[in-house]
PDB file of N, CA and C in Angstrom:
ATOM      1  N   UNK A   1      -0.610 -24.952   1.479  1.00  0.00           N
ATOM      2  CA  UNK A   1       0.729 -25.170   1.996  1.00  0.00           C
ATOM      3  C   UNK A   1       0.800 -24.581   3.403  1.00  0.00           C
ATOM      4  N   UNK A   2       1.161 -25.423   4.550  1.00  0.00           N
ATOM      5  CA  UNK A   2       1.323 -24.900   5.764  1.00  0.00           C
ATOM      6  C   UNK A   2       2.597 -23.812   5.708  1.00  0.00           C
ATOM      7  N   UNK A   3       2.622 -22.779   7.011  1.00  0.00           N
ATOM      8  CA  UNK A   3       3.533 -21.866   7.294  1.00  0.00           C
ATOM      9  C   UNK A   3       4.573 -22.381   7.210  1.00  0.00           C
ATOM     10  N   UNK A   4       4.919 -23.395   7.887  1.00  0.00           N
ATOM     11  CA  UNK A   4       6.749 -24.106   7.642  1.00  0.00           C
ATOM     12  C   UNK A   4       7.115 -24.399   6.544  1.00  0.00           C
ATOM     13  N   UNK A   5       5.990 -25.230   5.650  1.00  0.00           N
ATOM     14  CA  UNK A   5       6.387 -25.216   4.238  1.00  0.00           C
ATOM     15  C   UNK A   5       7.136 -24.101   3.204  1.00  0.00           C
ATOM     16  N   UNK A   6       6.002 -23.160   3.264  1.00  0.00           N
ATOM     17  CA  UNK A   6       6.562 -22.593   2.709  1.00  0.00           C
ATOM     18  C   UNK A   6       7.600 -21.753   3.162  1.00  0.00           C
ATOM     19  N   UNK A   7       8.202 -21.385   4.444  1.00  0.00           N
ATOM     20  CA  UNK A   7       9.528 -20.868   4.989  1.00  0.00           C
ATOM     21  C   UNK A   7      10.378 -21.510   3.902  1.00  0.00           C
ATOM     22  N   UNK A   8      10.190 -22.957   4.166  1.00  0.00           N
ATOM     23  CA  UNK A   8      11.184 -23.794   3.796  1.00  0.00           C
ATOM     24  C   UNK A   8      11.850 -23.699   1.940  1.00  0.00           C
ATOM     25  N   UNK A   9      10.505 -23.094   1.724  1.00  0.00           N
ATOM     26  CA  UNK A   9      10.175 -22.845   0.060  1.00  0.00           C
ATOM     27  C   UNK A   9      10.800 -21.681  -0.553  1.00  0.00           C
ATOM     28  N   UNK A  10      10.368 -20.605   0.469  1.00  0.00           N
ATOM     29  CA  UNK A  10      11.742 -19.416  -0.252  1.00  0.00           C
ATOM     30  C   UNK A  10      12.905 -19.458   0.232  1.00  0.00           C
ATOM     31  N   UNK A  11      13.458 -20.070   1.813  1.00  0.00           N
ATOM     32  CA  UNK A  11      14.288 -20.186   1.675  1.00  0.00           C
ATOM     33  C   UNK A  11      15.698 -20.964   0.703  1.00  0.00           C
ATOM     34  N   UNK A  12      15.093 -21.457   0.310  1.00  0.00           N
ATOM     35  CA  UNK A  12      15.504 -22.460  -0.978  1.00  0.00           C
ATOM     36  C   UNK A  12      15.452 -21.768  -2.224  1.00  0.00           C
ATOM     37  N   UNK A  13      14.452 -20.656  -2.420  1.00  0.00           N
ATOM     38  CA  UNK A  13      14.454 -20.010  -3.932  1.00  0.00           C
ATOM     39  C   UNK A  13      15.464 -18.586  -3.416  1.00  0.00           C
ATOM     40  N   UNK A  14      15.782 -18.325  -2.357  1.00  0.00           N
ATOM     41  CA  UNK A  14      16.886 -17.434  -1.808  1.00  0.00           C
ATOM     42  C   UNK A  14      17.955 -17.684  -1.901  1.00  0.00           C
ATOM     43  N   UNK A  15      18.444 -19.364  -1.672  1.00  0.00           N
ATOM     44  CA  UNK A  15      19.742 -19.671  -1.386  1.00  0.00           C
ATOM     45  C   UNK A  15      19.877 -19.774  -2.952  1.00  0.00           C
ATOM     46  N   UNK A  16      19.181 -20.099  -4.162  1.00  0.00           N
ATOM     47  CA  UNK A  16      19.368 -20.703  -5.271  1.00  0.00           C
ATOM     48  C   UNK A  16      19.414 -19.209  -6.347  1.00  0.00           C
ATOM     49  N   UNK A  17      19.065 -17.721  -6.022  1.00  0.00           N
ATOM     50  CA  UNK A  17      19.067 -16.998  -6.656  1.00  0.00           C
ATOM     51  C   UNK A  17      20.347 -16.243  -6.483  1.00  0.00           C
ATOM     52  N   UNK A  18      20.743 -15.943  -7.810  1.00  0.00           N
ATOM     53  CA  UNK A  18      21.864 -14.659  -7.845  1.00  0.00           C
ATOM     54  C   UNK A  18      21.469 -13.558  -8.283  1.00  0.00           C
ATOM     55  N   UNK A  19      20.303 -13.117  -8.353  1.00  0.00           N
ATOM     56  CA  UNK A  19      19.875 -11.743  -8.641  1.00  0.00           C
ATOM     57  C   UNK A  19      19.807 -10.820  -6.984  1.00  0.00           C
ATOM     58  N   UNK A  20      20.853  -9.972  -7.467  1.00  0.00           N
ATOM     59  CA  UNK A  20      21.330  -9.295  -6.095  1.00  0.00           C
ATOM     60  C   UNK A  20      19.860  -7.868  -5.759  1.00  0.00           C
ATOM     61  N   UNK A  21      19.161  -7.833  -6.828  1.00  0.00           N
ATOM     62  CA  UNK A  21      17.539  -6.580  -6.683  1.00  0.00           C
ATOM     63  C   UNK A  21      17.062  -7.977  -5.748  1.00  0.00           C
ATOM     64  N   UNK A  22      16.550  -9.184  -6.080  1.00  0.00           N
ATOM     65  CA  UNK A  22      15.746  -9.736  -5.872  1.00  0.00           C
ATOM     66  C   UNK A  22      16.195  -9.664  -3.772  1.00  0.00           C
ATOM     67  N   UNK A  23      17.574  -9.912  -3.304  1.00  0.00           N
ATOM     68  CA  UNK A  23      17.679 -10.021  -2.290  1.00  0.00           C
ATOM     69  C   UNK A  23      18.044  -8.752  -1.380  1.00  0.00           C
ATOM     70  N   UNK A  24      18.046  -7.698  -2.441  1.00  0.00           N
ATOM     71  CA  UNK A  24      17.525  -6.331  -1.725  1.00  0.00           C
ATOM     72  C   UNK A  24      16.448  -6.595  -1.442  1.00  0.00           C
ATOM     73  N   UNK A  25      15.321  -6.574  -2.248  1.00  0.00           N
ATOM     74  CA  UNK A  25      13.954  -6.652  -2.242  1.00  0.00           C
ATOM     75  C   UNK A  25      13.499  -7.040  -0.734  1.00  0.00           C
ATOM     76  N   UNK A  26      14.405  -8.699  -0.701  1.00  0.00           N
ATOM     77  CA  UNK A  26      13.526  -9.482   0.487  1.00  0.00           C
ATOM     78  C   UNK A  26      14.759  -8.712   1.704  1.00  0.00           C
ATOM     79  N   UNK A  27      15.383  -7.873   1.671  1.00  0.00           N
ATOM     80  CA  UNK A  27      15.865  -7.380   3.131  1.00  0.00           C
ATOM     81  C   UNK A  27      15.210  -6.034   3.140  1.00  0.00           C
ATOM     82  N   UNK A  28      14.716  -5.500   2.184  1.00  0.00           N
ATOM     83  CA  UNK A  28      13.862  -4.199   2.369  1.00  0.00           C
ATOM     84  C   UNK A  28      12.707  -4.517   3.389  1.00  0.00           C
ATOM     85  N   UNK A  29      11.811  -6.014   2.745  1.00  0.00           N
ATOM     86  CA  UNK A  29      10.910  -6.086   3.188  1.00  0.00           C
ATOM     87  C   UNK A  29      11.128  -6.209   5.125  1.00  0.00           C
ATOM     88  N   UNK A  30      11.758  -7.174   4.755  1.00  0.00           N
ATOM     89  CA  UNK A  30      12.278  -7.276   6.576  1.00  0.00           C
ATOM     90  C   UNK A  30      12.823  -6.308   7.252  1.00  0.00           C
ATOM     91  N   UNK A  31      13.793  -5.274   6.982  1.00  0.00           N
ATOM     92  CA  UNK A  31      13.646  -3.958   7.569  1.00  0.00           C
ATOM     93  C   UNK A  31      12.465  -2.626   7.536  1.00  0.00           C
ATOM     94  N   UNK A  32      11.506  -2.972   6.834  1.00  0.00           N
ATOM     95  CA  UNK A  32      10.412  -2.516   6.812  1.00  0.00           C
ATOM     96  C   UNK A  32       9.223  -3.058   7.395  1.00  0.00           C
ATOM     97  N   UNK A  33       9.269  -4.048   7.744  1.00  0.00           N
ATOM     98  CA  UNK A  33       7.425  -4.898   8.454  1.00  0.00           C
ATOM     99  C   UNK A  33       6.861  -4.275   9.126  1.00  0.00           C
ATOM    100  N   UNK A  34       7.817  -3.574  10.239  1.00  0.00           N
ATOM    101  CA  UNK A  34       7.180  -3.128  11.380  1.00  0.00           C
ATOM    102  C   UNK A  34       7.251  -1.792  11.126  1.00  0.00           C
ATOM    103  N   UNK A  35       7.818  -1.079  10.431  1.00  0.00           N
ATOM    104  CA  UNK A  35       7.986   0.300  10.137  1.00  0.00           C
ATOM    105  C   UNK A  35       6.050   0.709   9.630  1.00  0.00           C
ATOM    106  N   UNK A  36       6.214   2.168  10.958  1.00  0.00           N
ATOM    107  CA  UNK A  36       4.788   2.586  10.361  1.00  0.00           C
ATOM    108  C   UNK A  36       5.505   3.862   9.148  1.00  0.00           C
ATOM    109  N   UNK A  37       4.681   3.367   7.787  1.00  0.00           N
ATOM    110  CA  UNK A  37       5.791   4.247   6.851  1.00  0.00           C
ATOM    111  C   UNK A  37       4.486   5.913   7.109  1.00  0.00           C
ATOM    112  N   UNK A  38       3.242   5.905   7.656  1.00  0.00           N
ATOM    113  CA  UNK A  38       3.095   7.207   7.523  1.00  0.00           C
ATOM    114  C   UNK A  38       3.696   8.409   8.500  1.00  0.00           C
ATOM    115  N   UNK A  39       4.636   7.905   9.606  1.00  0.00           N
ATOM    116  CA  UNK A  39       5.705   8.997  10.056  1.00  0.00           C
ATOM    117  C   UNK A  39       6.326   9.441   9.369  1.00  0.00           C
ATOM    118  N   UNK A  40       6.846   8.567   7.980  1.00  0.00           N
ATOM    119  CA  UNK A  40       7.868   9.335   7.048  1.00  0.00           C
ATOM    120  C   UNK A  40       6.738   9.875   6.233  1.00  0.00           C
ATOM    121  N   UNK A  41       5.485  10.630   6.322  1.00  0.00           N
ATOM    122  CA  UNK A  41       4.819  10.921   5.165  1.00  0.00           C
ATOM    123  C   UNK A  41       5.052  12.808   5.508  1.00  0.00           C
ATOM    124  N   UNK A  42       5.267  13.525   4.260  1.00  0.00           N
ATOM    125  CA  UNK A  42       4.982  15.070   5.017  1.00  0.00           C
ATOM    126  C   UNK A  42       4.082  15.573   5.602  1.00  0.00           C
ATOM    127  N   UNK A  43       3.890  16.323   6.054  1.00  0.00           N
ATOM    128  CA  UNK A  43       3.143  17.340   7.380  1.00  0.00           C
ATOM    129  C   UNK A  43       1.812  17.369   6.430  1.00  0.00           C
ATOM    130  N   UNK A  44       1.958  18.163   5.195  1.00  0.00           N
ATOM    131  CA  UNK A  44       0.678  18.367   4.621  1.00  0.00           C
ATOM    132  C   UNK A  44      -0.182  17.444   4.443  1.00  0.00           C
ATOM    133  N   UNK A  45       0.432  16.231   3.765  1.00  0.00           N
ATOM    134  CA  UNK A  45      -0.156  15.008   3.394  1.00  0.00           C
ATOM    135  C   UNK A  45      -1.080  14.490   4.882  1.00  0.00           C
ATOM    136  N   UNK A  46      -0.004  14.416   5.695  1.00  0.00           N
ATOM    137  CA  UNK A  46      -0.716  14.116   7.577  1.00  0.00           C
ATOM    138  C   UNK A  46      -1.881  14.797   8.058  1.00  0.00           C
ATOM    139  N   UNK A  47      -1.879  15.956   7.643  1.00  0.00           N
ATOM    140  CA  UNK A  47      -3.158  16.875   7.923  1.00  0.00           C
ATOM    141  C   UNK A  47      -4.317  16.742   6.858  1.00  0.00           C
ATOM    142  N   UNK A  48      -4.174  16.233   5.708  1.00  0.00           N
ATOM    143  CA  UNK A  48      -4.610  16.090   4.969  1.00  0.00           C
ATOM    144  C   UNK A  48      -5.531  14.615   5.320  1.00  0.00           C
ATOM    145  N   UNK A  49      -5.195  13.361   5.703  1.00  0.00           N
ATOM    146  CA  UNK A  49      -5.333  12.566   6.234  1.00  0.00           C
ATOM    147  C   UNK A  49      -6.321  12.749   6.789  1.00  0.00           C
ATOM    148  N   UNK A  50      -5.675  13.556   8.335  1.00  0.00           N
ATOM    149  CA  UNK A  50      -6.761  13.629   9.391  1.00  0.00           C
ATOM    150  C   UNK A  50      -7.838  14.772   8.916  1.00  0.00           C
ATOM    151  N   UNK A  51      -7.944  15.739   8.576  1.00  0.00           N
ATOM    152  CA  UNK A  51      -8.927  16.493   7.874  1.00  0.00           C
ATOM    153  C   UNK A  51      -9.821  15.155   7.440  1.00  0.00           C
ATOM    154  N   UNK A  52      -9.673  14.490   6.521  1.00  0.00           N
ATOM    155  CA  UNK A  52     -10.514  13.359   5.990  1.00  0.00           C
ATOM    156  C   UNK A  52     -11.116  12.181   7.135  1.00  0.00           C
ATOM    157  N   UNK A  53     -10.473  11.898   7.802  1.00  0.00           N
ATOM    158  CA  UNK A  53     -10.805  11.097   9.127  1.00  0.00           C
ATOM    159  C   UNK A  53     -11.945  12.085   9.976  1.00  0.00           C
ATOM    160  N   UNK A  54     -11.660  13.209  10.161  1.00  0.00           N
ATOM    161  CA  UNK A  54     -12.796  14.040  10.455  1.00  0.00           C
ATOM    162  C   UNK A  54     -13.885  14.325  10.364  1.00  0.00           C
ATOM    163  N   UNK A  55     -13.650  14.692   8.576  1.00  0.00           N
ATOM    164  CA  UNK A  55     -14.682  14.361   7.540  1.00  0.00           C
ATOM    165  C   UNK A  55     -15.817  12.939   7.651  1.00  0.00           C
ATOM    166  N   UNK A  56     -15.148  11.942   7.438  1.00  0.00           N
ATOM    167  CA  UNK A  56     -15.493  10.679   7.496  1.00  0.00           C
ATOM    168  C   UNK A  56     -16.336  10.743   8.941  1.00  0.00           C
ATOM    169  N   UNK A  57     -16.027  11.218  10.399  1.00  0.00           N
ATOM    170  CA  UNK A  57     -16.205  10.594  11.323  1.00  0.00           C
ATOM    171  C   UNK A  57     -17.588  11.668  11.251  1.00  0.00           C
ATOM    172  N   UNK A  58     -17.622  12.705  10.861  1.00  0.00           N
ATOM    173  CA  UNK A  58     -18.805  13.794  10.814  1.00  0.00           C
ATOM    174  C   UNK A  58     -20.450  13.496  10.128  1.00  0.00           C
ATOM    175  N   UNK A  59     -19.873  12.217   9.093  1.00  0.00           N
ATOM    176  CA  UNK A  59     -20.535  11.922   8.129  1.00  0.00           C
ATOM    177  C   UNK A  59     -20.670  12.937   6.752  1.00  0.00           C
ATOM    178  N   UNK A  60     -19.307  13.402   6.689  1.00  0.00           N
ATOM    179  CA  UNK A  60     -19.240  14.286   4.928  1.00  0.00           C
ATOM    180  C   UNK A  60     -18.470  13.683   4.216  1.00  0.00           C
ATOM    181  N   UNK A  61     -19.147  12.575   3.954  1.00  0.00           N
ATOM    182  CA  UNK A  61     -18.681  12.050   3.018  1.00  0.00           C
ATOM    183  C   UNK A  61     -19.808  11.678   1.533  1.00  0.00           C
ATOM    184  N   UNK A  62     -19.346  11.691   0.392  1.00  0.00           N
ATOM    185  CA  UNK A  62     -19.963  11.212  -0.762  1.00  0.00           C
ATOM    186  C   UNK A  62     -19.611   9.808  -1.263  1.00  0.00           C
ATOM    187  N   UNK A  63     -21.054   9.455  -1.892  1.00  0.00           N
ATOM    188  CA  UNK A  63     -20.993   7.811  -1.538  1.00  0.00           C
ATOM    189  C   UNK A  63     -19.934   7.940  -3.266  1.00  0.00           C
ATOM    190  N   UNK A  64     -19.188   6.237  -3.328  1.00  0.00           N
ATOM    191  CA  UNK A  64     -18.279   6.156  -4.066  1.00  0.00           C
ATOM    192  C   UNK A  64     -19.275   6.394  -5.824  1.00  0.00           C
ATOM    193  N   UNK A  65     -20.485   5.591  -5.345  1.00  0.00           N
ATOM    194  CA  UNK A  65     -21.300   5.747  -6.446  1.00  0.00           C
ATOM    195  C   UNK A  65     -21.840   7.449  -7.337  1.00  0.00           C
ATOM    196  N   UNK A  66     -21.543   8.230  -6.307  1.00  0.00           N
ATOM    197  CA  UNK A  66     -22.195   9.045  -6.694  1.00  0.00           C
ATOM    198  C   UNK A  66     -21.231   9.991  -7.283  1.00  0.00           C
ATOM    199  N   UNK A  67     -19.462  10.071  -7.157  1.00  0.00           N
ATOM    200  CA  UNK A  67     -18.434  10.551  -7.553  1.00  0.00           C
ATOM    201  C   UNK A  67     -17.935   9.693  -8.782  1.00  0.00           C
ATOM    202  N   UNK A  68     -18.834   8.643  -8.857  1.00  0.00           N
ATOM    203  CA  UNK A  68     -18.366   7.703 -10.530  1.00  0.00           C
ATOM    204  C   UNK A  68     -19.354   8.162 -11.500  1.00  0.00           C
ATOM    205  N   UNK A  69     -20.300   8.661 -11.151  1.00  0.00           N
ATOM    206  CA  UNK A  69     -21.341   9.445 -11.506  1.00  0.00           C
ATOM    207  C   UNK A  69     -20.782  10.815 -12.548  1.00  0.00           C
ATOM    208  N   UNK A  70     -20.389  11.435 -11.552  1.00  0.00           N
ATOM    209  CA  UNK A  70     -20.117  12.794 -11.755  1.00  0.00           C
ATOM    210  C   UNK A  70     -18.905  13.099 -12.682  1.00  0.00           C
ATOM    211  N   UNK A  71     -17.840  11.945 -12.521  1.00  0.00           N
ATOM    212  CA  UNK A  71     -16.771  11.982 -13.527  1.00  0.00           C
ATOM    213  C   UNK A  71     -16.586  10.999 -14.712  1.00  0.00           C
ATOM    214  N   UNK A  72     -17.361  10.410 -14.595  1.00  0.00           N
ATOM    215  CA  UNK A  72     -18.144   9.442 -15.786  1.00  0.00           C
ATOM    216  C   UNK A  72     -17.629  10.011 -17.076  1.00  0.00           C
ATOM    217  N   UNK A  73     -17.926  11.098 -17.008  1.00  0.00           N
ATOM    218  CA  UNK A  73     -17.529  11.754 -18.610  1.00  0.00           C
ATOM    219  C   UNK A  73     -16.258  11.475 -19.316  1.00  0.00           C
ATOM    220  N   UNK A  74     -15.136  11.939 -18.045  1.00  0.00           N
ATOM    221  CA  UNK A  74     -14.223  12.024 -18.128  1.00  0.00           C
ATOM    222  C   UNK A  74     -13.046  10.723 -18.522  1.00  0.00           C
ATOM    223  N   UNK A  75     -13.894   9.687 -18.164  1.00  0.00           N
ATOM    224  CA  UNK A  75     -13.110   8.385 -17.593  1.00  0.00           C
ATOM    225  C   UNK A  75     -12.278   8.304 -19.089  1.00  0.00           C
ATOM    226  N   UNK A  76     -13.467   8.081 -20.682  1.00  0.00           N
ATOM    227  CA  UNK A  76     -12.529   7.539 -21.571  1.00  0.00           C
ATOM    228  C   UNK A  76     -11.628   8.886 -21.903  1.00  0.00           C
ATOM    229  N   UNK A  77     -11.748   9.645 -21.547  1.00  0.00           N
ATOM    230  CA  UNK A  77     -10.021  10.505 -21.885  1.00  0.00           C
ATOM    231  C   UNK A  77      -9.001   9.759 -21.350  1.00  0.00           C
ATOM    232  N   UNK A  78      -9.207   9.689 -20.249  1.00  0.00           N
ATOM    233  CA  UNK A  78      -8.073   8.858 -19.517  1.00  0.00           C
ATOM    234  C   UNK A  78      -7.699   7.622 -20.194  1.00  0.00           C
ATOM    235  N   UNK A  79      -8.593   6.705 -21.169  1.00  0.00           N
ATOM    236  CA  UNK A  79      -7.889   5.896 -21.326  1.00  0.00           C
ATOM    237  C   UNK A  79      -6.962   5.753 -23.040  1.00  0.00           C
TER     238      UNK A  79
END
């Protein structure tokens, strides 16, 4: 389905809905697109971040394989 199509497609499942969540939903999204949401994230979490970007850029990192490894044990508790 080309881009105009489908414009054309929710606008039509918009005009035809009365569920008033559903058209929060789609004005959340549109006051949010451009929003970078990690300014609203806290200080710790932010440092926390970049600590890891650091990490990463240093090369200390552990491969994903080798941390599925190690908690392997654990997994069926969780389920």
């Amino acid at each position: 389905m080309d881009l105009q199509a489908e414009k054309i497609e929710l606008v039509k499942r918009l005009l035809e809905t009365d569920d008033e969540s559903v058209l929060l939903q789609v004005r959340e999204v549109f006051e949010n697109h451009d929003k970078d949401f990690g300014n609203d994230l806290p200080e710790h979490v932010k440092t926390g971040i970049e600590r890891g970007r650091k990490q990463a850029a240093e090369g200390k990192l552990t491969p994903h394989e080798d941390v599925m490894k190690k908690y392997a044990k654990y997994q069926d508790s969780l389920l």
